[in-house]
C-alpha atoms as a PDB file:
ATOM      1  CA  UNK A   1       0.000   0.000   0.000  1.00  0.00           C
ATOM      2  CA  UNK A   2       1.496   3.317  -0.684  1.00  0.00           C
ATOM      3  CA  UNK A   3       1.739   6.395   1.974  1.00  0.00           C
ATOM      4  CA  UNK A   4       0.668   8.781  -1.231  1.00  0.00           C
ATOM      5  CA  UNK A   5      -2.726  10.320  -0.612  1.00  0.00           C
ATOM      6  CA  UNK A   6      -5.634  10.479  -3.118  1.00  0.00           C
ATOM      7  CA  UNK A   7      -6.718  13.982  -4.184  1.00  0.00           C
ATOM      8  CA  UNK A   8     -10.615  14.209  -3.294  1.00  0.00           C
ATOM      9  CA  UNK A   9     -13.109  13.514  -6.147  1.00  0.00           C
ATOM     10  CA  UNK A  10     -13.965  15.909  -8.751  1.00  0.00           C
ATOM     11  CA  UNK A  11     -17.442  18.371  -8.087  1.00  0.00           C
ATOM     12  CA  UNK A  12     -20.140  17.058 -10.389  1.00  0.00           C
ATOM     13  CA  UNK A  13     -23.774  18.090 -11.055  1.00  0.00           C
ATOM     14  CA  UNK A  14     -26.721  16.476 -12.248  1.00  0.00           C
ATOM     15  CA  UNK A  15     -28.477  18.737 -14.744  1.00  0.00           C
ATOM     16  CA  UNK A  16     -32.347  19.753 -14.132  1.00  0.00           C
ATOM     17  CA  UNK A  17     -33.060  18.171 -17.162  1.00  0.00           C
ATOM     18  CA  UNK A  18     -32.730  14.447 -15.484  1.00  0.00           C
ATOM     19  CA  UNK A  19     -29.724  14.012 -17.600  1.00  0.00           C
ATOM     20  CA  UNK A  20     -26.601  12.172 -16.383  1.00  0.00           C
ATOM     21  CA  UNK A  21     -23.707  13.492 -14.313  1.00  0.00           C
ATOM     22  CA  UNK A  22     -20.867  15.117 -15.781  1.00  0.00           C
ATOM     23  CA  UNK A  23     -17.969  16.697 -14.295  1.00  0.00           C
ATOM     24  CA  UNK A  24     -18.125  20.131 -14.467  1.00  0.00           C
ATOM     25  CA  UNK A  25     -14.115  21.069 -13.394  1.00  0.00           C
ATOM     26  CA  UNK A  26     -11.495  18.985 -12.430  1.00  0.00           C
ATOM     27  CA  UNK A  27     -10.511  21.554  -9.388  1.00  0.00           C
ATOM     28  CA  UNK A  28      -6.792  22.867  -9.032  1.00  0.00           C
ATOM     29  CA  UNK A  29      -4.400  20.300 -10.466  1.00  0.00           C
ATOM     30  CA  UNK A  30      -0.531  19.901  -9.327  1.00  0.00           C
ATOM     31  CA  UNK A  31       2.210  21.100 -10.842  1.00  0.00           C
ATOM     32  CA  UNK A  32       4.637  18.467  -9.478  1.00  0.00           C
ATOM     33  CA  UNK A  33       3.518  14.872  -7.981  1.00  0.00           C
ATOM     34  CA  UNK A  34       4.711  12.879  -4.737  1.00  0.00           C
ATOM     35  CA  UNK A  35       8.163  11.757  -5.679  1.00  0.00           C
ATOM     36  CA  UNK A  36       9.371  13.863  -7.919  1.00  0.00           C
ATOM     37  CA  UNK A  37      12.893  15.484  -7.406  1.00  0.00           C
ATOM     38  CA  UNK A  38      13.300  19.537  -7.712  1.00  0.00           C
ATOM     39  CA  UNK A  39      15.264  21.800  -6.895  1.00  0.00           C
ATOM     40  CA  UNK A  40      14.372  24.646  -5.160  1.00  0.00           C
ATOM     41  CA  UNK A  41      15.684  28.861  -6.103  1.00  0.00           C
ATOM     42  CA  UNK A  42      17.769  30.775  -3.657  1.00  0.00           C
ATOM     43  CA  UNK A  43      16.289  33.474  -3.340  1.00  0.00           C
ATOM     44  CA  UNK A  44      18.569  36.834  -5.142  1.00  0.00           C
ATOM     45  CA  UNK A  45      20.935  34.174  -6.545  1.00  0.00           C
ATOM     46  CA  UNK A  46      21.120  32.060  -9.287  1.00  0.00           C
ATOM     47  CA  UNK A  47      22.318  28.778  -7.207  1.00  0.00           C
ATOM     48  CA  UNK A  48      19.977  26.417  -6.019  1.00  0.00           C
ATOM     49  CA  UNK A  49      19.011  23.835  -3.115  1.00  0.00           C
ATOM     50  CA  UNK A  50      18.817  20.079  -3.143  1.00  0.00           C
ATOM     51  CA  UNK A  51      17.591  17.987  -5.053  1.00  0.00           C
ATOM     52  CA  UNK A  52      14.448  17.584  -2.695  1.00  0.00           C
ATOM     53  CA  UNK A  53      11.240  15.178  -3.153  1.00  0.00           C
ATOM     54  CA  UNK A  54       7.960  16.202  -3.230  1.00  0.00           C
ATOM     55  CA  UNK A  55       6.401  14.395  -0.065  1.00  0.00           C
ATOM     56  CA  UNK A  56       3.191  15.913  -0.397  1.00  0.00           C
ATOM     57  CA  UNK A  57       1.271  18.008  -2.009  1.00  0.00           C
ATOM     58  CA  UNK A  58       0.007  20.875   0.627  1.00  0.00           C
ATOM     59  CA  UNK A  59      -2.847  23.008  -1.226  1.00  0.00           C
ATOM     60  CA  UNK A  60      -2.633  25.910  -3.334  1.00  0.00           C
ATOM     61  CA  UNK A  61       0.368  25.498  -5.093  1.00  0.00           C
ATOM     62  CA  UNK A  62       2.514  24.404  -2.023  1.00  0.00           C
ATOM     63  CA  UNK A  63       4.106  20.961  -1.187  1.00  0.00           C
ATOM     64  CA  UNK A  64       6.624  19.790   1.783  1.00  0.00           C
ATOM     65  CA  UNK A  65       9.327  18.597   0.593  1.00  0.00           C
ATOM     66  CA  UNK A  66      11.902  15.530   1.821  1.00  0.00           C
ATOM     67  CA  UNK A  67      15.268  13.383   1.188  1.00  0.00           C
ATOM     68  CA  UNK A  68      15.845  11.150  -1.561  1.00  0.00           C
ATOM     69  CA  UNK A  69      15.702   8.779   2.235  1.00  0.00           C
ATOM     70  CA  UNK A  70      12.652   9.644   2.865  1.00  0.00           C
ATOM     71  CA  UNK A  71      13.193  12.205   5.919  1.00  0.00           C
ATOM     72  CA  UNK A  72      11.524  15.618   6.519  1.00  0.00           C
ATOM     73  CA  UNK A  73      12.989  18.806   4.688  1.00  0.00           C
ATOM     74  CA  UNK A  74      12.653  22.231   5.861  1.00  0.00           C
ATOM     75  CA  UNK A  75      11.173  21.251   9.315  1.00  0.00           C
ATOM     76  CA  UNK A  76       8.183  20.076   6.789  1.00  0.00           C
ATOM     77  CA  UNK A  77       7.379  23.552   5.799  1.00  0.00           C
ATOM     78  CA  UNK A  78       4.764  23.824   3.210  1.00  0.00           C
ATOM     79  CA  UNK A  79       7.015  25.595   0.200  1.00  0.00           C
ATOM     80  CA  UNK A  80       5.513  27.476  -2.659  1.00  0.00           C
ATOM     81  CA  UNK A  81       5.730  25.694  -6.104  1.00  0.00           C
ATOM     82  CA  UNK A  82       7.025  29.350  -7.996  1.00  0.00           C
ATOM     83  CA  UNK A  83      10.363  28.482  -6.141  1.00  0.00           C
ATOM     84  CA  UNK A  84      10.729  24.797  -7.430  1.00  0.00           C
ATOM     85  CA  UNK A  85      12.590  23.746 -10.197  1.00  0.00           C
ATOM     86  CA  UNK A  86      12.343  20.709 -12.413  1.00  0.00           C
ATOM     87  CA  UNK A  87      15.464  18.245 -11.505  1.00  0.00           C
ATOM     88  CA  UNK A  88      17.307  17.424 -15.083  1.00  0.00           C
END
């Protein structure tokens, strides 16, 4: 079994019309996915920290981060996606 959790369901309606559900909007997707490496921007610099994993994601555009081990990075602050870079 994996640790990963499942984004909730999609919002659907049911039109007035008796017709069948459809999925009106996926909801906010993820820019990066549990285990994926990044890197993340120092801030006034051009270097860069890690490479980190994305643990999980943490809502609007934020994710904590760990070790390629598995162990907590950044105290398991939530970190804002705009500072993430793709690993090569």
């Amino acid at each position: 079994m994996t640790s990963e959790r499942r984004s909730p369901s999609p919002e659907f309606t049911v039109d007035d019309d008796g017709g069948r559900p459809l999925i009106t909007s996926s909801g906010q997707t993820n820019k990066y996915r549990p285990g994926q490496v990044v890197y993340l921007v120092v801030s006034g610099s051009t270097q860069r920290e890690g490479p980190y994993k994305i643990a999980t994601p943490a809502g609007q555009g934020n994710y904590t981060l760990c070790f390629a081990d598995g162990s907590q990075a950044k105290n398991g602050a939530a970190v804002d996606e705009s500072l993430m870079r793709d690993a090569p």
